[in-house]
C-alpha atoms as a PDB file:
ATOM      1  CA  UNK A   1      21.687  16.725   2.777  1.00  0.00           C
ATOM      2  CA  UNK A   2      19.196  14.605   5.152  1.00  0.00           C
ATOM      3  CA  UNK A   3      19.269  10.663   4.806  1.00  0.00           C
ATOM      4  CA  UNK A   4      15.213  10.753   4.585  1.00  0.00           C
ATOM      5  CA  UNK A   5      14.837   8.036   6.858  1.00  0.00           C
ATOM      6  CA  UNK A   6      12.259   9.413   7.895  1.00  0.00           C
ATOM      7  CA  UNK A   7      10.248   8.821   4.361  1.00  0.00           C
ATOM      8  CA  UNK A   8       7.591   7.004   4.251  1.00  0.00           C
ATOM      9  CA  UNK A   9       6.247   3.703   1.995  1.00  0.00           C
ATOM     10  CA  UNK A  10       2.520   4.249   2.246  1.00  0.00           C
ATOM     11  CA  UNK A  11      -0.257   1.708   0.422  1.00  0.00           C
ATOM     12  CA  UNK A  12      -2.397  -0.824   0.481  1.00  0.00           C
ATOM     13  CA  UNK A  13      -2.495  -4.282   0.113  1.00  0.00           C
ATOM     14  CA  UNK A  14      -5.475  -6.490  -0.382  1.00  0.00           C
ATOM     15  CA  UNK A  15      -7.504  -3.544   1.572  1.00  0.00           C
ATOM     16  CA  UNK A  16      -5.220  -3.363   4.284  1.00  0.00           C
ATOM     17  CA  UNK A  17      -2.999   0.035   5.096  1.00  0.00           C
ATOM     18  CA  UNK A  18       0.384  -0.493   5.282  1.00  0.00           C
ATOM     19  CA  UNK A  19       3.219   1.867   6.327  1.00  0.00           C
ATOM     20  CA  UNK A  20       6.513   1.408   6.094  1.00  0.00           C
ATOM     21  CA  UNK A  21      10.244   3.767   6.709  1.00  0.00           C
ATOM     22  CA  UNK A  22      12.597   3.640   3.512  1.00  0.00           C
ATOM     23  CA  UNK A  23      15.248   1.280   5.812  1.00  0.00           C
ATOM     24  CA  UNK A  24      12.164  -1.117   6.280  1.00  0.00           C
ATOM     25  CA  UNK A  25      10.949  -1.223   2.971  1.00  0.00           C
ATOM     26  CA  UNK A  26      14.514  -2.006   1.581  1.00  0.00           C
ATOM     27  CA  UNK A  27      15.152  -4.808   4.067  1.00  0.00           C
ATOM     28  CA  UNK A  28      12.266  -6.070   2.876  1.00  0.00           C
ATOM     29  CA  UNK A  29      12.941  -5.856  -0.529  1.00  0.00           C
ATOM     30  CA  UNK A  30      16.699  -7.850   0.001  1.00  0.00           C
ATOM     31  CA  UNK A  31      15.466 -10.745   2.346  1.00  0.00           C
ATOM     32  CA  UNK A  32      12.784 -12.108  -0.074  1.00  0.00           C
ATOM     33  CA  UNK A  33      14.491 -15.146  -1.332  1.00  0.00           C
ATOM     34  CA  UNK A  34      14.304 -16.433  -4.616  1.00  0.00           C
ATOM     35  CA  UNK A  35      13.199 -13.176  -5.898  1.00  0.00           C
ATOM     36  CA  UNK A  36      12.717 -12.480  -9.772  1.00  0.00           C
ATOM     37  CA  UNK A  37      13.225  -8.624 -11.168  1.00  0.00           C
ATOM     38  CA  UNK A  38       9.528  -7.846 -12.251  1.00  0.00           C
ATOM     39  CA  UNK A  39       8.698  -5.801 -15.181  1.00  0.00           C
ATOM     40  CA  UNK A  40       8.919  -2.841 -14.533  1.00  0.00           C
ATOM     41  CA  UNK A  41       7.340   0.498 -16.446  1.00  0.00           C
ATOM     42  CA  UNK A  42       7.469   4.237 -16.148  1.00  0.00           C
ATOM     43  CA  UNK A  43       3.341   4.979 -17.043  1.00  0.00           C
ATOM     44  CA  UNK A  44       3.956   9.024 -16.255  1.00  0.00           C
ATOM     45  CA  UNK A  45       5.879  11.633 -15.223  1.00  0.00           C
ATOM     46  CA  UNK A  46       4.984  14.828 -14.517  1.00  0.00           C
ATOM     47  CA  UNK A  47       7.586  17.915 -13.937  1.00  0.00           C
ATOM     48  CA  UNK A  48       7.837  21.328 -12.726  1.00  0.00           C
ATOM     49  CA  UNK A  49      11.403  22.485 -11.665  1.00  0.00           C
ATOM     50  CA  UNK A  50      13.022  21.210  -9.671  1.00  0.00           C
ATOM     51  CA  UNK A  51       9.994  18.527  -8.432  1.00  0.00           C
ATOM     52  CA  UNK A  52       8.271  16.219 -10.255  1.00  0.00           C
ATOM     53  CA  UNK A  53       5.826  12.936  -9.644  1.00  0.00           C
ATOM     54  CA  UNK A  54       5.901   9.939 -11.825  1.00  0.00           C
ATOM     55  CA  UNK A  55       3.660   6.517 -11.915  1.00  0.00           C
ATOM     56  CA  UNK A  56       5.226   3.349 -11.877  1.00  0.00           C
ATOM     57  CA  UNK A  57       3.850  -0.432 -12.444  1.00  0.00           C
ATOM     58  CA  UNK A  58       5.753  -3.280 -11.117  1.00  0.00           C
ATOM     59  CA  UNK A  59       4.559  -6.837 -12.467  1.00  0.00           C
ATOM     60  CA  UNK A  60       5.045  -9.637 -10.983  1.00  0.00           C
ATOM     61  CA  UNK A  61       3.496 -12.861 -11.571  1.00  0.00           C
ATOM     62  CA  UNK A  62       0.509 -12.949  -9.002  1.00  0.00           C
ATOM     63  CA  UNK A  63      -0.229  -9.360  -8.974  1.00  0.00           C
ATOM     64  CA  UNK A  64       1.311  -5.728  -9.682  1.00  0.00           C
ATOM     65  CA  UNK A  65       2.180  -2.974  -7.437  1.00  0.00           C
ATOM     66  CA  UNK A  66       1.051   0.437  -8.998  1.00  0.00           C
ATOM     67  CA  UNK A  67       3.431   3.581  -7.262  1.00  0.00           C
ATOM     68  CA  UNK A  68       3.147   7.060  -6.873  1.00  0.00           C
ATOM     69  CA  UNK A  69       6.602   8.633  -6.141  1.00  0.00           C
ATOM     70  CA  UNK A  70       7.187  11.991  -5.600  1.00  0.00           C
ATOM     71  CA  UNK A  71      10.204  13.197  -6.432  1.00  0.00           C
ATOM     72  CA  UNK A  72      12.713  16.559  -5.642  1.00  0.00           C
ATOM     73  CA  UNK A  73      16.434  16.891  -7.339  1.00  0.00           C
ATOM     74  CA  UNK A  74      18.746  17.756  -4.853  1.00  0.00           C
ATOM     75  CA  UNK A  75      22.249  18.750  -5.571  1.00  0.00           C
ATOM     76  CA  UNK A  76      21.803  17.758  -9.089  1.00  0.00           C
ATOM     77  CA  UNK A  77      20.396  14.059  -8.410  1.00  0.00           C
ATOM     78  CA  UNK A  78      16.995  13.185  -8.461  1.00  0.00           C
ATOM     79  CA  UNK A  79      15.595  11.521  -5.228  1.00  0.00           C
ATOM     80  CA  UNK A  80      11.913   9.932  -4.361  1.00  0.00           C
ATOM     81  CA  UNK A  81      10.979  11.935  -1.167  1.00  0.00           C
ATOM     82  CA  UNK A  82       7.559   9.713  -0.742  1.00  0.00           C
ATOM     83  CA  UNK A  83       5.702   6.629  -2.374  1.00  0.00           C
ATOM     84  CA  UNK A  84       2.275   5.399  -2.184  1.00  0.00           C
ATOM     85  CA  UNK A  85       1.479   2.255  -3.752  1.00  0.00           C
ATOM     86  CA  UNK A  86      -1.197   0.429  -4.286  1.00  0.00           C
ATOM     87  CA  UNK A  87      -1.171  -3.730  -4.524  1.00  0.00           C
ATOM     88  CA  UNK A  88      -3.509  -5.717  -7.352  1.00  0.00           C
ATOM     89  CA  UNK A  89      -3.540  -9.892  -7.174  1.00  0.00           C
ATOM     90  CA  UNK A  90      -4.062 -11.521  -9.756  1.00  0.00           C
END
């Protein structure tokens, strides 16, 4: 099974593109200090087979990420094969 490092975080934040691999995105996500577990929600998912894409909110308190993940199950587990995202201050 490939390691999808290849995969890609897409969005944007406060009108600015940003692009980042799956290795990136979870260094990231472990070196910001002091962080607090956001509220989290599954808004949608949407399935057909073996594929499916869901949206997710993430709330934090100055702003909320809204993603896009689509997803494939592979060998029985499901995996997110790309995200887009999009960033909201506020």
């Amino acid at each position: 099974m490939s390691d999808f490092k290849d995969l890609r975080s897409i969005g944007d934040r406060r009108g600015r593109l940003r692009v980042l691999t799956q290795p990136e995105w979870r260094q990231n996500v472990q070196q910001t200090p002091g962080r607090k577990r956001p509220a989290a929600k599954i808004l949608r998912i949407d399935r057909a087979g073996n594929v499916a894409s869901a949206k997710t909110s993430f709330i934090f308190p100055n702003g909320s990420f809204t993603d896009f993940l689509s997803l494939v199950k592979i060998e029985g587990r499901w995996t997110i094969v790309n995200k887009i995202y999009h960033w909201e201050d506020r």
